[in-house]
Protein backbone atom coordinates (compact mmCIF):
# COMPACT_ATOMS: atom_id res chain seq x y z
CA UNK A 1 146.98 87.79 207.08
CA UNK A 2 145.73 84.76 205.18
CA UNK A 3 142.25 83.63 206.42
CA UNK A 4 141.90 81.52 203.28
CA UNK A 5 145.58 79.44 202.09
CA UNK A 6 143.57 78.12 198.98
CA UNK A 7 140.51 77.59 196.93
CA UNK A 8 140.14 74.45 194.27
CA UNK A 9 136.63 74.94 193.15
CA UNK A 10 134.33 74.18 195.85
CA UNK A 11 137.45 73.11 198.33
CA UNK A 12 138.47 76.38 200.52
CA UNK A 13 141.44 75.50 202.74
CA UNK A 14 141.14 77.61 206.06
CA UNK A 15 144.95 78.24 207.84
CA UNK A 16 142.58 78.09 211.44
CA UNK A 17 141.08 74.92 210.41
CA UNK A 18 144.57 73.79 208.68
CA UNK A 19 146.87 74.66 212.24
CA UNK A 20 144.33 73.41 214.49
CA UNK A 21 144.25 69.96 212.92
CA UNK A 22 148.27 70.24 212.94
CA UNK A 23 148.20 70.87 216.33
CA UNK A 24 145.96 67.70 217.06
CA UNK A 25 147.90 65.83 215.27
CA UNK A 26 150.87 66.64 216.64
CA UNK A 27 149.42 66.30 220.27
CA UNK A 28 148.61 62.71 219.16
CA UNK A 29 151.65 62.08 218.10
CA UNK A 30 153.11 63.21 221.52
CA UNK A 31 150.88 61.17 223.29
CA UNK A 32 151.82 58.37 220.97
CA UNK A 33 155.18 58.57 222.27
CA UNK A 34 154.80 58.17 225.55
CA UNK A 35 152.12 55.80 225.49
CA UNK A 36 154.96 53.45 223.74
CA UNK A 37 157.27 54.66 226.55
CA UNK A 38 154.87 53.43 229.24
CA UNK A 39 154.28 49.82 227.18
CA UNK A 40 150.54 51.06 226.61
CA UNK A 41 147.75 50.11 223.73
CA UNK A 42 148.31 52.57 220.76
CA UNK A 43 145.48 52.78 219.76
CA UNK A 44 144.33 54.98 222.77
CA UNK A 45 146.27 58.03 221.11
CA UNK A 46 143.91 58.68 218.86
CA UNK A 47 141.01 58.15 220.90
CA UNK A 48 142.41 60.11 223.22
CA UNK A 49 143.22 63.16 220.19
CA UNK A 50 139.81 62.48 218.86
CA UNK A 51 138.16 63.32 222.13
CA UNK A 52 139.61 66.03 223.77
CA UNK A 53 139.85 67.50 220.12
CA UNK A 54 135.72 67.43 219.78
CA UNK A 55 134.87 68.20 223.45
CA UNK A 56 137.66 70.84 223.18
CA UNK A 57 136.13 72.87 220.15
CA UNK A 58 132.35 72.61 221.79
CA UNK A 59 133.68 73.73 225.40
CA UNK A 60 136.10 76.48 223.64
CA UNK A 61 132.39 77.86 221.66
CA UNK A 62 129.91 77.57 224.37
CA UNK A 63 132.23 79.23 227.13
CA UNK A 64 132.60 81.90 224.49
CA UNK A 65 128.95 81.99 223.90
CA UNK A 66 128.25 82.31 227.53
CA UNK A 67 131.00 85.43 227.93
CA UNK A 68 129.32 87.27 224.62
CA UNK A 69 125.17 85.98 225.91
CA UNK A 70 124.18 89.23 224.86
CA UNK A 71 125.75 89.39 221.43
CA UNK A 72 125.05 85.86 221.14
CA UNK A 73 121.01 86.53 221.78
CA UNK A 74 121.01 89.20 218.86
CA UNK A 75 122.44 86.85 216.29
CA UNK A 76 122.76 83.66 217.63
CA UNK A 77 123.60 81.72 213.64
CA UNK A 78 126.14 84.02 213.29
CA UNK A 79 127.85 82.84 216.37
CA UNK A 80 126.84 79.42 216.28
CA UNK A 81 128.25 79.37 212.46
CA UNK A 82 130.96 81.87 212.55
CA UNK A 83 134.65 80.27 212.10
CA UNK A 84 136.06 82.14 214.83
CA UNK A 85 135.02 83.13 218.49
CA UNK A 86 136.33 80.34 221.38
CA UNK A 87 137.31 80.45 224.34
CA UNK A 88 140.70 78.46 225.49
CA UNK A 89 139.86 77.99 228.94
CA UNK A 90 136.27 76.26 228.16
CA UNK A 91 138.34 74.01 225.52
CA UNK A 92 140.88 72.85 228.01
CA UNK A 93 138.22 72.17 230.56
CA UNK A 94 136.13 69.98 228.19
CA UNK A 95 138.54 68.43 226.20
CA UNK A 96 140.37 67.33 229.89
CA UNK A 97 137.43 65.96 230.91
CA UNK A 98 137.21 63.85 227.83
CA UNK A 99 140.71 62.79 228.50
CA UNK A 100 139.92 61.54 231.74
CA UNK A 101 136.92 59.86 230.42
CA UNK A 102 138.82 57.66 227.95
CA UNK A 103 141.80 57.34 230.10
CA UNK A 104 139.24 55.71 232.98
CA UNK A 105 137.37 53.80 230.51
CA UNK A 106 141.03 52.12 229.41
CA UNK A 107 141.86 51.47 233.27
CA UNK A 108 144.65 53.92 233.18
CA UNK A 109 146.05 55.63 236.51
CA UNK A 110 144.74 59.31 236.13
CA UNK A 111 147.67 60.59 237.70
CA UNK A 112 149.44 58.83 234.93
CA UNK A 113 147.19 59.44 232.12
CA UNK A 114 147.38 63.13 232.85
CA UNK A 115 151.00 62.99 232.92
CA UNK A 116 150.84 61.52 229.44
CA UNK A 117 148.69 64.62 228.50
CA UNK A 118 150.63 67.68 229.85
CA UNK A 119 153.35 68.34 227.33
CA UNK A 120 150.87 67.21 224.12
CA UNK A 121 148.39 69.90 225.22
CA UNK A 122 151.46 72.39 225.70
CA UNK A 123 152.47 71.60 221.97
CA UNK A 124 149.13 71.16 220.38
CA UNK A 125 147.78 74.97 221.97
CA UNK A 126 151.11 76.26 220.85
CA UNK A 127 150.67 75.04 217.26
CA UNK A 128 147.08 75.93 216.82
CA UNK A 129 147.85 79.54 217.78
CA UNK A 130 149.64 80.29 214.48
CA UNK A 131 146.20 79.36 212.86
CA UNK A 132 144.70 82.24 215.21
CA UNK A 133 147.45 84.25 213.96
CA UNK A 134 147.15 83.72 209.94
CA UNK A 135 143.04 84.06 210.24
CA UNK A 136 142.86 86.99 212.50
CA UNK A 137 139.95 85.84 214.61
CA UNK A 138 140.30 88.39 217.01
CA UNK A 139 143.16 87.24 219.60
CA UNK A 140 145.57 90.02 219.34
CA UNK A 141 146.65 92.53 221.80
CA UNK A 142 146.72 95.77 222.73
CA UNK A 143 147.36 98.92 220.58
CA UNK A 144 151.33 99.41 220.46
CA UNK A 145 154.05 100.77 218.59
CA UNK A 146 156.46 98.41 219.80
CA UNK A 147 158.85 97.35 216.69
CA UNK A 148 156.99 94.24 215.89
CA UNK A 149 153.75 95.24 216.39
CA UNK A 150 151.42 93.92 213.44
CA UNK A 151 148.17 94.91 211.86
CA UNK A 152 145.13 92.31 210.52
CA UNK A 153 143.57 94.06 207.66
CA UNK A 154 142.34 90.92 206.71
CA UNK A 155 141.26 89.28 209.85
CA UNK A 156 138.47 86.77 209.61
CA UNK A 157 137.05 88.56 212.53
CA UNK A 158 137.02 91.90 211.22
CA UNK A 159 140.06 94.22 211.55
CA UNK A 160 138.40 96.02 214.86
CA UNK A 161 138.62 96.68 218.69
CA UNK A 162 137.61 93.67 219.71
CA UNK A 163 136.34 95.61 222.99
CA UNK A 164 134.29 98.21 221.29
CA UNK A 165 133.77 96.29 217.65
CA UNK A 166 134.81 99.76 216.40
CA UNK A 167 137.08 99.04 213.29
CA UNK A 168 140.64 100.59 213.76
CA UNK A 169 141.94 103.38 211.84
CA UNK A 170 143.93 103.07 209.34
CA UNK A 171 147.78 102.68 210.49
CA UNK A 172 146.91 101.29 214.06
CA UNK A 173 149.33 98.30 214.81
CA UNK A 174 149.06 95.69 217.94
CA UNK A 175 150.62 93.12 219.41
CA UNK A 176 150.54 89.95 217.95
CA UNK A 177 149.61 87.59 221.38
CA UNK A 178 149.44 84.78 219.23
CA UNK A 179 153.01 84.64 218.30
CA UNK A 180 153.67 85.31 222.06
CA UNK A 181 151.67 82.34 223.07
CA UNK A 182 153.36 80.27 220.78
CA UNK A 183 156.63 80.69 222.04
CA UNK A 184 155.18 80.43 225.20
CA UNK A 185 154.01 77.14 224.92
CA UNK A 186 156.74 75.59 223.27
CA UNK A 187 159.09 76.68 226.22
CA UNK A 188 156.13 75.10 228.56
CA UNK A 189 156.37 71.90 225.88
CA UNK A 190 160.03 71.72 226.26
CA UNK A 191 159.89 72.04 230.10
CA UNK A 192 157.60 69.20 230.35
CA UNK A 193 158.90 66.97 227.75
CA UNK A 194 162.91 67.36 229.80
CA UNK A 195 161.20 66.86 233.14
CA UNK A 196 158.83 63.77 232.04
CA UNK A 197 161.38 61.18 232.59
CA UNK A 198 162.54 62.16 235.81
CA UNK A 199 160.76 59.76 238.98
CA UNK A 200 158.00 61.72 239.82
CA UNK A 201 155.33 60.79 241.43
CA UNK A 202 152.08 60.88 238.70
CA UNK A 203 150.38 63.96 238.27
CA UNK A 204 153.54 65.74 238.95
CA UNK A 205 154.42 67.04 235.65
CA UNK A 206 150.52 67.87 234.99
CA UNK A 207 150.62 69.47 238.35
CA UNK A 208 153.57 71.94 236.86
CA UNK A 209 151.62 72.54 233.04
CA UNK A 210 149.29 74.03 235.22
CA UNK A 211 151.46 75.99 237.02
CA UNK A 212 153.23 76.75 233.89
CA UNK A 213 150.09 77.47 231.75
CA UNK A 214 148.40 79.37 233.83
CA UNK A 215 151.50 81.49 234.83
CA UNK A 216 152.09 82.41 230.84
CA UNK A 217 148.44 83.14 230.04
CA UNK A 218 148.26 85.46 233.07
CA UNK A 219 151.36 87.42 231.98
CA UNK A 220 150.28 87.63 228.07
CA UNK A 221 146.65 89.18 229.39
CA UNK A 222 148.37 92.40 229.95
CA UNK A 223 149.12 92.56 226.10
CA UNK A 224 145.55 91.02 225.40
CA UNK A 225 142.48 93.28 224.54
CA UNK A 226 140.23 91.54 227.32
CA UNK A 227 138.13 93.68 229.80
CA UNK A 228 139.00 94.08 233.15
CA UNK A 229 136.27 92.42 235.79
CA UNK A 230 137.90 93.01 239.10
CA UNK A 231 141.18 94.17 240.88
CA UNK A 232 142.49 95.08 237.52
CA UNK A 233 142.40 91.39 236.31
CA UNK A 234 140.85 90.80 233.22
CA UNK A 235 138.80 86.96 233.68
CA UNK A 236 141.06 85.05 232.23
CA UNK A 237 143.85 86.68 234.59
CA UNK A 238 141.48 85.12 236.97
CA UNK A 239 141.09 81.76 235.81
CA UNK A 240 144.94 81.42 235.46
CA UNK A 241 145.52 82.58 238.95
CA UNK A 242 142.99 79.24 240.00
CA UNK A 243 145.19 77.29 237.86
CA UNK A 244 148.21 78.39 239.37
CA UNK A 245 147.13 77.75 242.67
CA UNK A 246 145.88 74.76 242.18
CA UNK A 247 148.62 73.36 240.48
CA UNK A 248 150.82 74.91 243.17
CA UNK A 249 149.07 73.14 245.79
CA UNK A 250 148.90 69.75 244.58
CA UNK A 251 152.44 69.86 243.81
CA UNK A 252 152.88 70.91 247.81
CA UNK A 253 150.68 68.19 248.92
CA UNK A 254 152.25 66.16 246.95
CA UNK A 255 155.49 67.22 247.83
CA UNK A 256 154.94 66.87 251.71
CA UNK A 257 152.99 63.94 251.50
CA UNK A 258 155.96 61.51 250.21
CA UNK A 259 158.00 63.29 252.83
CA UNK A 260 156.15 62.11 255.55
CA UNK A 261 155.92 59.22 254.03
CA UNK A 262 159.73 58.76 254.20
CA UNK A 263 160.13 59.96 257.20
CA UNK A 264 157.69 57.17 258.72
């Protein structure tokens, strides 16, 4: 694993730094695109980038901070400073928010606006996960001997169980999750970015990341190292199952509605 890609004297280039900024770059370009496709300001794309990037990253840390309270308590600068330890679900709640926020403060339809947002976040999670996977920081899988399973002697996080924080012995291999998220959301990206130009109502395609998303982080949890809270779900099994729903739901009420409305 390469934490570290380079040092020039006092300049240390981090790969989780380096693919996270790639990734929010290339989620503003996205949104670029199809803020030119709708005849929209710009400009707005990197607003846009800019805030769901910083409200992402503090969401992402405090959720995690929350889920680890206890660990967090003992040695709160080491959490508060560490490069690693976030949680995905608090990023994509606060960086949608701040989505929404500059979307509404430009007058855009939400509906719309989230439309606009669906297949960049898709690309830009997809992107940053290979940073996760170069640094190590603790979001690989189970134990496995499967024929690609990898090891992370080098991990940022500390090659250990990151259930029990015992270090693994030597030999022990795992899945690398990261990869598997990665091709996991560029099939959700390329999903979304065929079906975008179709005439559906706004919010659809939104409406179907989250169906989408939440379907592929469920399935990847049974190859995570998460606990289990309840019914054999770990809570991020959980929080995709919401999604899912949700997103199932609005595209049903969405669905029907328009129906009736033809039919009247």
């Amino acid at each position: 694993m390469h934490p570290v890609l380079f040092k020039i004297g006092p300049l240390t280039l981090y790969s989780l730094g380096l693919f996270w900024a790639l990734g929010a770059l290339a989620a503003a370009w996205i949104v670029r695109l199809e803020l030119k496709r709708y005849r929209y300001d710009l400009d707005l794309a990197g607003s846009v980038v800019t805030a769901a990037a910083v409200a992402g990253l503090l969401g992402a840390r405090l959720l995690f901070i929350l889920e680890e309270w206890e660990s967090f308590t003992r040695a709160p600068f080491d959490f508060i400073f560490s490069g690693a330890g976030f949680s995905w679900y608090g990023g994509f709640v606060a960086g949608a928010l701040a989505v929404v926020w500059v979307f509404k403060r430009n007058k855009l339809p939400l509906g719309q606006a989230a439309d606009i947002a669906a297949p960049a976040l898709a690309l830009g999670y997809g992107i940053g996960r290979i940073g996760c996977f170069l640094a190590g920081d603790a979001t690989w899988g189970k134990v496995t001997d499967v024929p690609w399973a990898m090891a992370f002697p080098n991990a940022m996080a500390g090659w250990a169980d990151p259930l029990t924080g015992m270090p693994y012995p030597p030999g022990v291999r795992v899945h690398p999750t990261q990869l598997y998220e990665l091709v996991q959301s560029l099939f959700v990206f390329a999903i979304l970015w065929i079906l975008r130009k179709k005439s559906y109502p706004h919010g659809t395609i939104f409406y179907i990341y989250l169906v989408l998303a939440g379907s592929m982080r469920f399935i990847v949890e049974f190859w995570r190292a998460n606990p289990v809270v309840g019914l054999a779900m770990t809570e991020y099994q959980w929080i995709s199952l919401a999604l899912i729903i949700v997103g199932t739901g609005l595209l049903y009420y969405r669905h029907h509605r328009i129906g009736d409305a033809h039919a009247r």
